[in-house]
Structure formats: C-alpha cells, structure tokens
Protein backbone atom coordinates (compact mmCIF):
# COMPACT_ATOMS: atom_id res chain seq x y z
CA UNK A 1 206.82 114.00 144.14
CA UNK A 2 207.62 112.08 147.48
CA UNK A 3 210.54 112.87 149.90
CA UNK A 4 213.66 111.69 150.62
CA UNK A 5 213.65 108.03 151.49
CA UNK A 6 213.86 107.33 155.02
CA UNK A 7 216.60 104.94 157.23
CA UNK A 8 215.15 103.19 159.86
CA UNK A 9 213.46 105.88 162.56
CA UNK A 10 214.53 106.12 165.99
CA UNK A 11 213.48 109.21 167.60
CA UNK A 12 210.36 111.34 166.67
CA UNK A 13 210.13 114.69 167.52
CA UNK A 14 207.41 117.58 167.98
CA UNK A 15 208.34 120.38 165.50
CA UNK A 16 206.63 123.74 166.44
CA UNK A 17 206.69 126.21 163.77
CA UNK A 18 203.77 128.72 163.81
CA UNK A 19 204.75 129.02 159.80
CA UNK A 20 205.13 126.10 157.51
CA UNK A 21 204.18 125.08 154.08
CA UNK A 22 202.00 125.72 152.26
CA UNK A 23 203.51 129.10 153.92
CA UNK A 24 206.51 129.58 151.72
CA UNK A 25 207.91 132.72 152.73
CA UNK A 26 211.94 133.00 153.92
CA UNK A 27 211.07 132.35 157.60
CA UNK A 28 209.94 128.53 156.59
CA UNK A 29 213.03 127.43 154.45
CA UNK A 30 214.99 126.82 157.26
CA UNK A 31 212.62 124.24 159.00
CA UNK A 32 211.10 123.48 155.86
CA UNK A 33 213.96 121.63 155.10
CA UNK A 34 215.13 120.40 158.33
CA UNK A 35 211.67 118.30 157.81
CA UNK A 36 212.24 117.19 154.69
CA UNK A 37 216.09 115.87 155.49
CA UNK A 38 215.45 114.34 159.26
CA UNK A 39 213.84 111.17 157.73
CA UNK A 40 217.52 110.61 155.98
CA UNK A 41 218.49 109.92 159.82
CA UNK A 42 216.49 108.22 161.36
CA UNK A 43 214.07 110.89 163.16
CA UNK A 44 210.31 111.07 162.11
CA UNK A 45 209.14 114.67 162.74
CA UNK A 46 205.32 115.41 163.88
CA UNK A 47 204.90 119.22 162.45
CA UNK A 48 202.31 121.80 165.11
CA UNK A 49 201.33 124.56 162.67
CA UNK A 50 198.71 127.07 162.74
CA UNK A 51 195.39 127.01 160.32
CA UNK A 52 196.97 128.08 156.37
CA UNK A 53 193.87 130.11 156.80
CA UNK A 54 195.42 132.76 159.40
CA UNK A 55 198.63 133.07 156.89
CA UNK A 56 198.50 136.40 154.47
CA UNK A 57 198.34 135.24 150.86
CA UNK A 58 201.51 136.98 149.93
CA UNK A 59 203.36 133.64 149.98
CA UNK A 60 201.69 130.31 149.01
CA UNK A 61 203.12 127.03 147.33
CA UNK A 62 200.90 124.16 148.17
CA UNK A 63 203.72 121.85 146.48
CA UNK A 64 205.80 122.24 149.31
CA UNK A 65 204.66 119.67 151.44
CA UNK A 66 204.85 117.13 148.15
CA UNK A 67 208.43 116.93 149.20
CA UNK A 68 207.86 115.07 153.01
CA UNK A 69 208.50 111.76 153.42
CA UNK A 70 205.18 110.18 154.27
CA UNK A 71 206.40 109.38 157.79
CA UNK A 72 205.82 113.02 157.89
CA UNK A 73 202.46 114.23 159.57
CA UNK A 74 201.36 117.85 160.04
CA UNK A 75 198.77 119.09 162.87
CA UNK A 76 197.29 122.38 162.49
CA UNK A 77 194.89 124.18 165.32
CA UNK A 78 192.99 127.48 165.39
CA UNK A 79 194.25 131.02 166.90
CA UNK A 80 192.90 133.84 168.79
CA UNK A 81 193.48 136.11 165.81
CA UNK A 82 191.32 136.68 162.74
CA UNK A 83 191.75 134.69 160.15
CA UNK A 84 191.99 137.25 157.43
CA UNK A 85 194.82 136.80 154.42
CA UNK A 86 193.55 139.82 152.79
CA UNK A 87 193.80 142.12 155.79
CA UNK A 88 197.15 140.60 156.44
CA UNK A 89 198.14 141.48 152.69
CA UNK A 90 197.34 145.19 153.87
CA UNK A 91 199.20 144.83 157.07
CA UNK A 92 202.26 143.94 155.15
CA UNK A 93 201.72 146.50 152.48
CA UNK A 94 200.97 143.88 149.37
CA UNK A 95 197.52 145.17 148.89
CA UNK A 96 196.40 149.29 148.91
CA UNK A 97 194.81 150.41 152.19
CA UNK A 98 191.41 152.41 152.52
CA UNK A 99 191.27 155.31 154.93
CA UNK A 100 189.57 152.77 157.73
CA UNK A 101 192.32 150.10 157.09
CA UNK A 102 194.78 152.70 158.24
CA UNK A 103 192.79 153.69 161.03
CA UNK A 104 192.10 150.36 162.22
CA UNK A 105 195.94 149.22 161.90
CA UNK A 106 196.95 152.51 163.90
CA UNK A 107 194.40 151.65 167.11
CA UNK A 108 195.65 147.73 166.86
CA UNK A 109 199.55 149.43 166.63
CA UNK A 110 198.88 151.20 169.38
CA UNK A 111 196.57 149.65 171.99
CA UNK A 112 196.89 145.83 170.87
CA UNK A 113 200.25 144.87 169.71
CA UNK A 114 202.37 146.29 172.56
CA UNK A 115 200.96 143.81 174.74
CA UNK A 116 200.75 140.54 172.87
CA UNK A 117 204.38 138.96 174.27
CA UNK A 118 206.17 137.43 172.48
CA UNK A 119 204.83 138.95 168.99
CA UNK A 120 202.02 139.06 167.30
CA UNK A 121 201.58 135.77 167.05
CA UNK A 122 200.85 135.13 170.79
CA UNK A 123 196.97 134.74 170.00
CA UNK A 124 197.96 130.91 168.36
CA UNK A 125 199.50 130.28 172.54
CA UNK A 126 196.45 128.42 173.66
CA UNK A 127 195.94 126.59 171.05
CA UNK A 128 199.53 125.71 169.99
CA UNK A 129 200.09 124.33 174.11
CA UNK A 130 196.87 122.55 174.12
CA UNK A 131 197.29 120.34 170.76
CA UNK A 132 200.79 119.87 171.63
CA UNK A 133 200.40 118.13 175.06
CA UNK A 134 197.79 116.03 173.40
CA UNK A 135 199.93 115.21 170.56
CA UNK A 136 202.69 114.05 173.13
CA UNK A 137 200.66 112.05 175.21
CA UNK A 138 199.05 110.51 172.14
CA UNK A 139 202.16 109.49 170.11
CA UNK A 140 205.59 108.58 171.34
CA UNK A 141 207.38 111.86 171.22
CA UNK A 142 210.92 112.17 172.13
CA UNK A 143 211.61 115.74 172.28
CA UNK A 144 210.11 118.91 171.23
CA UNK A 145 211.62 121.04 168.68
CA UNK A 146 211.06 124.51 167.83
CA UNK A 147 211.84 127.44 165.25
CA UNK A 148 212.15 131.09 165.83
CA UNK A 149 211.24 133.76 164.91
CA UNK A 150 208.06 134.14 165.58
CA UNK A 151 209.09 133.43 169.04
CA UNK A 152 205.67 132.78 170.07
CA UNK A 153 206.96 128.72 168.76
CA UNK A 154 210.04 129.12 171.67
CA UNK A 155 207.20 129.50 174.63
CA UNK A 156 204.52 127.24 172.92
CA UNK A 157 207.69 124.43 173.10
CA UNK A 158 208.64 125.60 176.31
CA UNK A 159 205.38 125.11 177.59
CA UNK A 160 204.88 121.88 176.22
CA UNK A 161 208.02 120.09 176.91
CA UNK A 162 207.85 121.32 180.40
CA UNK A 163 204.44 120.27 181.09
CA UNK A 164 205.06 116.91 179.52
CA UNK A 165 208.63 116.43 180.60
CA UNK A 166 209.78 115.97 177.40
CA UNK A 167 214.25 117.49 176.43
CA UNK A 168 213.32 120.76 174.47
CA UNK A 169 215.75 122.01 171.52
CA UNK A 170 215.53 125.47 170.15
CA UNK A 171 216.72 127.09 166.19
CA UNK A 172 217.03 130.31 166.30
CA UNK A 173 216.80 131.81 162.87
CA UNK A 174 217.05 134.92 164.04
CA UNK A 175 218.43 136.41 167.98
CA UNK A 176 215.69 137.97 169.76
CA UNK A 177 216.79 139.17 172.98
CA UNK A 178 219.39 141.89 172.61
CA UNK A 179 218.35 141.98 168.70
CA UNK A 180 217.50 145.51 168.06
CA UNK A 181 214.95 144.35 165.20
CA UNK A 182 212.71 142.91 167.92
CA UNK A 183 213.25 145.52 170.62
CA UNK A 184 209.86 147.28 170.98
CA UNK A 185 211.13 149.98 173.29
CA UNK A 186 208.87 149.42 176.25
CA UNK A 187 211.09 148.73 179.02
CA UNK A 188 208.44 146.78 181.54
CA UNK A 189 207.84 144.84 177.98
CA UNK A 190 211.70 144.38 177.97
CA UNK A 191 212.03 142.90 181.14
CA UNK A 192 209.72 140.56 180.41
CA UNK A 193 210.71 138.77 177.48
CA UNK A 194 214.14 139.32 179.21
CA UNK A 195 213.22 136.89 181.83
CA UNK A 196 210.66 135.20 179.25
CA UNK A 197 213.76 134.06 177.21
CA UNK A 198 216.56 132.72 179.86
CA UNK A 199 213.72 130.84 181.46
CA UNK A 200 213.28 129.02 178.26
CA UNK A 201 216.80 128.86 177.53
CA UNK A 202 217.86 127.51 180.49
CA UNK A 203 215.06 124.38 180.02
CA UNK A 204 216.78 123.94 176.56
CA UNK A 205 218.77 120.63 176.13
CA UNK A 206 220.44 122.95 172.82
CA UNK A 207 219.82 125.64 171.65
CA UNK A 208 220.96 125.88 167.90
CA UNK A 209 221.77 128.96 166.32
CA UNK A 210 222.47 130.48 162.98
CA UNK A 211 225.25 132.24 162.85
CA UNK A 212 228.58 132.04 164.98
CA UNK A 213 227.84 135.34 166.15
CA UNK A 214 224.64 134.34 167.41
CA UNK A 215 226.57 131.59 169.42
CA UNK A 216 228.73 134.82 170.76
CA UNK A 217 225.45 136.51 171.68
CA UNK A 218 224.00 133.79 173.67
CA UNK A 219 227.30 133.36 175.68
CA UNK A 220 227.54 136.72 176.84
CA UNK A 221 224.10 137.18 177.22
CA UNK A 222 224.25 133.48 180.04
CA UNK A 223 227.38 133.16 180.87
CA UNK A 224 226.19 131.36 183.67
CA UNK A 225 224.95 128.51 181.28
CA UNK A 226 226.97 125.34 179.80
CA UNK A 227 228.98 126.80 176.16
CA UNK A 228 228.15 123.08 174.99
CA UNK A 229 224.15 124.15 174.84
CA UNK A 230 224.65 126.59 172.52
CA UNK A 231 225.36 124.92 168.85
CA UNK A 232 226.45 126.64 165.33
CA UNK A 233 224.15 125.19 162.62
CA UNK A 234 224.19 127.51 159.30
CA UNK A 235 221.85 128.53 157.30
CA UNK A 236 222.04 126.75 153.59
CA UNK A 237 220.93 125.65 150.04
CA UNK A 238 218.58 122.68 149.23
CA UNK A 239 221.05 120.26 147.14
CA UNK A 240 217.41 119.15 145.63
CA UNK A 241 217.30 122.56 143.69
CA UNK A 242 220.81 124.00 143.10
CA UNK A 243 223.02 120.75 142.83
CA UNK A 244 225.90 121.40 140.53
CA UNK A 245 224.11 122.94 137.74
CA UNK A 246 226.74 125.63 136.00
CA UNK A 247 225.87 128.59 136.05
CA UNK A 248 224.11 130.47 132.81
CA UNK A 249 222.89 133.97 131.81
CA UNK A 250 221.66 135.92 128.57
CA UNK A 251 224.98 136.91 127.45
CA UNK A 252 223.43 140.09 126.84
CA UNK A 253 222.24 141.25 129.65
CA UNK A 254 223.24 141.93 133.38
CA UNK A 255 220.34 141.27 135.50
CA UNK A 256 220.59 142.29 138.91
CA UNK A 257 218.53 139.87 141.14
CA UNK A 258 217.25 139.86 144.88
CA UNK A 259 214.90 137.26 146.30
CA UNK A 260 212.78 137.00 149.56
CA UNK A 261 211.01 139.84 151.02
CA UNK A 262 211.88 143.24 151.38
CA UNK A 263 210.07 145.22 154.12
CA UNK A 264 209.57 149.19 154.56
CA UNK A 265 212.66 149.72 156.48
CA UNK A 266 214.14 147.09 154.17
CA UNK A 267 214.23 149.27 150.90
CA UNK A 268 216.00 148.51 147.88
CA UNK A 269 215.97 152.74 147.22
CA UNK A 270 219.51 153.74 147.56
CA UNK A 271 220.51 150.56 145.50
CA UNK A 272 217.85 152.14 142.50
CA UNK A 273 218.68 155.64 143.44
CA UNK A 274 222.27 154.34 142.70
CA UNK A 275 221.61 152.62 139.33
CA UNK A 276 219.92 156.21 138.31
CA UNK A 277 222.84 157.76 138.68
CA UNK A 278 225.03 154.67 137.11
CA UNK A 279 222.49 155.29 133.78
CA UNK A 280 222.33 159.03 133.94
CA UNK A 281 226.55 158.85 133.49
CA UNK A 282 226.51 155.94 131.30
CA UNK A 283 223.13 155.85 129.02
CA UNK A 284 224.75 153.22 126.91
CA UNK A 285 224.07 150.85 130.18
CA UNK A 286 220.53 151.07 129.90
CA UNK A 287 220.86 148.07 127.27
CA UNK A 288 222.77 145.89 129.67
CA UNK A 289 221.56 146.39 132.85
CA UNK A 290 218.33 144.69 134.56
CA UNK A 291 216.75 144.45 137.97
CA UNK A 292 214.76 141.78 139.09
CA UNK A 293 212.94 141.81 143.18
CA UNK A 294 211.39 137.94 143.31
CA UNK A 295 209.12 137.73 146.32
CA UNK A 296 207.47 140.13 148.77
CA UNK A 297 207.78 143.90 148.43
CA UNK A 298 205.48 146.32 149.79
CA UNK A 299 204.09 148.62 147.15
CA UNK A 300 205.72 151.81 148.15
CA UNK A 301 208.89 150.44 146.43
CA UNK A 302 207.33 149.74 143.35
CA UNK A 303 206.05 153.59 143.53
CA UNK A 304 209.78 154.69 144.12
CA UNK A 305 210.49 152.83 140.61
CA UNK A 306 207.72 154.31 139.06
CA UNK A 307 208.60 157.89 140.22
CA UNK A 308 212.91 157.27 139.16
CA UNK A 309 211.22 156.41 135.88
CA UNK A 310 212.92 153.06 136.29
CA UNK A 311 210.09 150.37 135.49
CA UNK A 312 211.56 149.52 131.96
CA UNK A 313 214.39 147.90 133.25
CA UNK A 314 212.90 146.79 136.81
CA UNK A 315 210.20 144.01 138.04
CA UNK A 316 209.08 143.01 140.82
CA UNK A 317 207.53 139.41 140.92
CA UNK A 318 205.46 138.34 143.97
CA UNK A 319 204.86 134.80 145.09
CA UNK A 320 207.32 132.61 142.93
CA UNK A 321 207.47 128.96 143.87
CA UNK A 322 210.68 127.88 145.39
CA UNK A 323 211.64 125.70 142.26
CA UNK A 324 210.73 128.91 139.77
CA UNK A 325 213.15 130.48 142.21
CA UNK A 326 216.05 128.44 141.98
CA UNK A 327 216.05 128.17 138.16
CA UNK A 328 215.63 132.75 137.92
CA UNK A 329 218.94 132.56 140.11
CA UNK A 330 220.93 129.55 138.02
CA UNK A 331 219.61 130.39 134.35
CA UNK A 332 218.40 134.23 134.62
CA UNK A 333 220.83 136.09 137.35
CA UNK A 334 223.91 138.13 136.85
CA UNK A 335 224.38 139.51 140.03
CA UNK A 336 222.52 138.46 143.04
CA UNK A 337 221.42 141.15 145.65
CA UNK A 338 222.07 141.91 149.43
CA UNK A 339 220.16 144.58 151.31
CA UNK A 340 221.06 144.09 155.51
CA UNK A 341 220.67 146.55 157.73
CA UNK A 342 221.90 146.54 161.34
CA UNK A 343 218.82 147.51 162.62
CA UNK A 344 217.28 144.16 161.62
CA UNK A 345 219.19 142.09 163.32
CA UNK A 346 222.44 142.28 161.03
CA UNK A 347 224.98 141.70 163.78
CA UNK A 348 224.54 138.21 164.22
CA UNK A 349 221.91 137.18 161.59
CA UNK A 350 222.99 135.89 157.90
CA UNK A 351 220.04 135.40 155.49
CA UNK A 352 219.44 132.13 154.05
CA UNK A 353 219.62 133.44 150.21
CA UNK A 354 223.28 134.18 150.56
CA UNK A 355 223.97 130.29 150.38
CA UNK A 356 221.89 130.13 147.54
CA UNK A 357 223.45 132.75 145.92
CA UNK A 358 226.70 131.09 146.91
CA UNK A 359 225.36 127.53 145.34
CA UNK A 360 224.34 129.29 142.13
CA UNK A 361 227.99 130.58 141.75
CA UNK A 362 226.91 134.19 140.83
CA UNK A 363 228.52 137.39 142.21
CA UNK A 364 226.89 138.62 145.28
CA UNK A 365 226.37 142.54 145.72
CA UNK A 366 225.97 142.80 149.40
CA UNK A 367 224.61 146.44 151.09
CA UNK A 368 224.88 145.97 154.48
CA UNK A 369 225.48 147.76 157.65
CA UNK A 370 228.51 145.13 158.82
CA UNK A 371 227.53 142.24 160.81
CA UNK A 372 227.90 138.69 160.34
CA UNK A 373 226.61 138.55 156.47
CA UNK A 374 230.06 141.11 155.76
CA UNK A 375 232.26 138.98 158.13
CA UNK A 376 231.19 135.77 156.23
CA UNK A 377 231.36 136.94 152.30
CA UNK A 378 234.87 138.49 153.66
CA UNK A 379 235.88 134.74 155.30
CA UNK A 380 235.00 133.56 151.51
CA UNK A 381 236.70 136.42 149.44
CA UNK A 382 234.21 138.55 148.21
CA UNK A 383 235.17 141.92 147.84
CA UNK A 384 231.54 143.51 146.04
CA UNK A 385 230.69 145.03 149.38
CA UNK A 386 229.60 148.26 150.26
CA UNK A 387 227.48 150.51 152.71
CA UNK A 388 223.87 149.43 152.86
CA UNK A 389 222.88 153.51 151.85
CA UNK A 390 226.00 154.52 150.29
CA UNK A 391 224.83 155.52 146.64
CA UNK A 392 228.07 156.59 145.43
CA UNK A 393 229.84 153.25 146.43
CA UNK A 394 226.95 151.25 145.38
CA UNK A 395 226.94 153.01 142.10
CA UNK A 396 231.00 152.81 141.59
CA UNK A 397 230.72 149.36 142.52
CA UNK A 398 228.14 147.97 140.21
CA UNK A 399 230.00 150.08 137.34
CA UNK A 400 232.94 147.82 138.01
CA UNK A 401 230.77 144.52 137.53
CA UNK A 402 229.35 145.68 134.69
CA UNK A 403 232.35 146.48 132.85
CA UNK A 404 234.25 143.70 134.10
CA UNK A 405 231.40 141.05 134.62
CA UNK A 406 233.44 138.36 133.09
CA UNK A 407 236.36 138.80 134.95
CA UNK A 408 234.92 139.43 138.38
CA UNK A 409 232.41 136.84 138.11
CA UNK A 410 235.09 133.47 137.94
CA UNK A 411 235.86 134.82 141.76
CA UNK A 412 232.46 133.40 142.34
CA UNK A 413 232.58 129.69 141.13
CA UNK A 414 233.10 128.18 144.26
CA UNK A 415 234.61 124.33 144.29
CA UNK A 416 232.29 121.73 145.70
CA UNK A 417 234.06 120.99 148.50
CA UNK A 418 233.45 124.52 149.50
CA UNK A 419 229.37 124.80 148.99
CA UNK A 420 229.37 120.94 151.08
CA UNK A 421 228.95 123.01 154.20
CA UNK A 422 226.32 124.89 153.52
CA UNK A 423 224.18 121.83 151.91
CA UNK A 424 220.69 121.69 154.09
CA UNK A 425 221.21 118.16 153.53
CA UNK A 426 224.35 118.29 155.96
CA UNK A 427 223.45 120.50 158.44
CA UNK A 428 220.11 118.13 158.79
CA UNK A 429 222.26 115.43 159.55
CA UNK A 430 224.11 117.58 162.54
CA UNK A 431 220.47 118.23 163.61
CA UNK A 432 219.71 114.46 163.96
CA UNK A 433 222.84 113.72 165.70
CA UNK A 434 221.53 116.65 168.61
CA UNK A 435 218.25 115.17 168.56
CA UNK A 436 219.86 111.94 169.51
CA UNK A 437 221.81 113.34 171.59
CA UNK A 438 219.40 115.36 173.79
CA UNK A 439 217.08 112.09 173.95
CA UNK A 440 220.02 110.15 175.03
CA UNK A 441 220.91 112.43 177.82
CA UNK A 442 217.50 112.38 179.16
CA UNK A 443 217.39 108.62 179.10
C-alpha cells in the first residue's frame, strides 16, 4: 500500500522522533501521521529514528511504514543503551521478572536513571546529534522538526538546528516542564531541565502543542516569550481508518473497550472493581456486559481480573495492528474507555484515542481526575463522566448505559462537520503551513 500522493515539494524537513514505525505504540500516532499527511503539502520529511532493535517488542507493526509516500526516507543510528526488547518487555511489566531482573532494575532505578537528563532515552544523544548534522549538511534541509515525549528528541533537535543554523519547530505531545508525570523529584535535576527546556524553547521558531491548555502552560511558564510561538494543533483520527463508516455492534452485547497502554499507576482496577459490584447487584448483566483492554497492559492487571474472578467476560489483547484497531472500535465497541489521572499529566494533556473514539461515534466513559480530556468531552456534550477512582459513580454510571444504551448512545453520533477538526489529515495541513512559515521567516 503506498501513501498519500504528493503536490509538488517545497520544503523538507528533519523529523526527530526517537520512536517511529515499525514502533506502533500511542506515542508514534501523532508523528506517525504528521509523516504520512506532509507530502499532501508540499513538505518532504527526512525521519532520525533510533535502531527498531533498542524498541521493547510490546508494540510492533512493520506495515506502518507501507503507508509513506516514497519521498519519505527514514535514518536510523545506534544508542548508548542495550539493545534488549526482551528486557525492555520486563521493564514495562509485559513479560514475568526473575529475582535478578528485579534486582538489576532496582540498582539501574536507583543509581542510573536519576541522572540520564532528559529521560531514559538520553543514551540515543550522541548518536541522534551526530547523524543529524550529517543528514543536514548532506541533503537540503529546511528546518528541523521534533516530537516529544521522549524529550531526549527536543535537545537532539535543539542541538542540531543550532549547530547547523537551521529554524527548529517543536510538538509537544505531552508538557514536560511543570508536568507532574515527568517530575522526578530531585530538585538539582529540576533545575536543570528547567533551564534545559526554556533554552530550547526560546531557539524554537513554534512550538506546537496539544492541547489549549498546554498553550496556557507554556505562556505562564515564558511570559517573556512571543504568544504567536506557541500554536494549538490537536490531537486526532486518521480519516484513512475511521472515515464515515456507521457505527455497528453485536446487538447483544455491551462491550466495554479501551485501547493504548495502560501503565501501573494507570490501572483499569476501580473501573473492574466497579463492574463487580454492577454484576454482584444485577447478575442478569453478566450476559450483556463485556470488557475488552487492546494494547499494552502490564500483567499485574490481568492478575487483578483473575483474582475478581472476572476473566469470562474480560480480555486483554496485546499488540493489535492499528487497522485491527480501528475496525474492534467501529464493528466490536459499545462503550469506549477513559482512564486519566492528574498525576500523568491530565491537566493539559488529551489522549489521542478520544478522537478516535469520537470518529467511531460510540459513547465515551471517561475516569479522569479533571483536566483538559473533562473540559473537552464537556465543550462537546458528554455527560458519562466520572471520578477516575470513584467505584460507586463508575458503577451507577455504567448501569445507566447499559439500561439505556440505545438512548444514550444517539448523543454520540457526531455530524461531520464536527469530527473535520479533529481529522489528522487537517491538522497536517496547519503543520505545513508553520513549516512554511518558519522557513520563510528565516529567509
């Protein structure tokens, strides 16, 4: 399957994103499809990506990069850091630990990873600064774009543009400084990526963020700096894999779907500690109701099903390919899932699978903590919103769907017009016009 067909190109740009396909995990969709779209408008992106050998196995879909345009070309260098999938599948909690993986993990916790600024991810530094300036000085590069987190990519593209000369442009995905999620709690460490960040920021033509919340951050955080540098570009849906497809469902069942990872602070127990309850009051529901996690979950959660006595009515699938994805949450899903806390970032940070729960026209249970994800499904009308560990509201509230799925769910079917904004295909194009923009300035 080739890409989008290209218009004529006019600027190319450096993309530096530490994860990209055949990655597939939530952090790459973003940039995954900013590469995919830019070709539409006239900018050829040049991809810097680490060695698919340093990425844990967890996620992998090698037909990702089937959908570039062939103007498309990917570099990839070595790290610092072992190149181990299957220790990284332990890391993450995929895979069981021995008694000297724990060990091990607890000296690297403790001695290694306090010290590697930005993230983990600062071993790929080096490598990531060195290929880059080469790449720059061997094609005709006209800015360098990067995607965070990890934020390691932010001071591999400062770096670069800075040693090169080159306008730099920054997506943040996620905030970092002042982001709770990412505070490690070492203060001289604090200070550092303190400075570490509104050194890069201010060397930033844009800096593009997620969420209009993040914009707010950024402001208050440099309120010395230009407002027009910081730029609202939303997360979205791939028009290539929702489009306008109605949505379906066994008529029969209710199936309760989340996709993308889930983490150990990111637990789906009070949501299943909830639906216990639900059952234990209403048997009868045992027939209706389903539960489906698609992507990364570390195996303690599975445990927590196994010890509610659950596993009859819940799965967890690892590793589904974006497109297997897309068709659960059109053809399978009843109720798509929302678990946010505010301790990962939740005041300014939206996930990308709301607006592809919102394309798929489902109703959208949302836990959360408040933050921007509430503000937003409140802007839109959805009421299905409760505390992220409130059992009793969580179980009241996915009573009321269940009862009244029919009812509740034509709240969901959002016009066309309304889903427009939120195409990837869009928001590319308002990427390409900042791109051009940037160049122009420096010209």
């Amino acid at each position: 399957m080739s890409g989008p067909r290209q218009k004529s190109l006019v600027n190319t740009v450096l993309v530096v994103s530490y994860f990209f396909p055949p990655f597939s995990g939530g952090g790459i969709v973003r940039i995954h499809n900013f590469v995919k779209y830019l070709p539409l408008f006239g900018i050829r992106p040049i991809v810097l990506a680490v060695n698919d050998a340093y990425y844990q196995s967890t996620y992998r879909d090698d037909r990702l990069a089937e959908e570039f345009d062939p103007c498309v070309e990917i570099v990839r260098t070595r790290s610092l850091e072992p190149a181990a999938a299957g220790f990284r599948d332990k890391i993450y909690g995929v895979k069981e630990r021995t008694s000297t993986d724990k060990l091990l993990m607890s000296v690297i916790k403790k001695t290694v990873n306090p010290w590697l600024i930005p993230d983990r991810n600062a071993p790929w530094l080096p490598y990531a600064v060195r290929t880059g300036v080469r790449i720059v000085r061997e094609k005709q590069i006209d800015a360098v774009l990067s995607t965070g987190p990890p934020f390691t990519d932010h001071v591999a593209a400062y770096a670069i543009a800075k040693r090169v000369g080159l306008p730099l442009i920054l997506d943040y995905r996620d905030d970092w400084i002042g982001n709770e999620y990412y505070d490690r709690g070492n203060p001289l460490r604090r200070y550092i990526e303190r400075k570490l960040e509104q050194r890069i920021v201010r060397r930033a033509g844009k800096v593009v963020c997620a969420s209009p919340e993040s914009v707010w951050s950024f402001l208050r955080k440099y309120p010395d700096m230009d407002e027009g540098k910081f730029v609202h570009i939303s997360n979205g849906f791939d028009p290539a894999l929702f489009g306008n497809v109605p949505p379906k469902r066994d008529p029969d069942t209710i199936s309760f779907v989340h996709t993308g990872s889930l983490t150990p602070k990111r637990t789906p127990e009070y949501f299943l500690r909830a639906t216990k309850q639900l059952l234990q009051e209403r048997p009868e529901l045992a027939r209706v109701i389903r539960i489906q996690f698609i992507g990364y979950s570390p195996l303690q959660h599975e445990h927590l099903a196994d010890a509610l006595g659950m596993r009859d009515i819940v799965e967890f699938v690892h590793n589904v390919p974006q497109q297997e994805v897309a068709r659960i949450l059109s053809e399978e899903a009843g109720v798509c899932l929302i678990f946010q806390r505010q301790s990962e970032g939740g005041d300014t940070a939206i996930p990308g699978k709301l607006y592809e729960y919102l394309a798929c026209r489902k109703p959208i249970l949302c836990m959360a903590d408040g933050g921007a994800t509430v503000r937003l499904l409140e802007q839109l009308g959805c009421r299905l919103i409760t505390r992220y560990d409130d059992v009793a509201g969580i179980k009241d509230t996915m009573q009321s769907i269940v009862l009244d799925y029919d009812r509740i769910s034509t709240g969901f079917h959002w016009p066309n017009d309304t889903l427009k904004r939120f195409s990837r295909k869009e928001q590319t194009e308002e990427l390409a016009a900042l791109i051009d923009e940037t160049v122009k300035n420096r010209c």
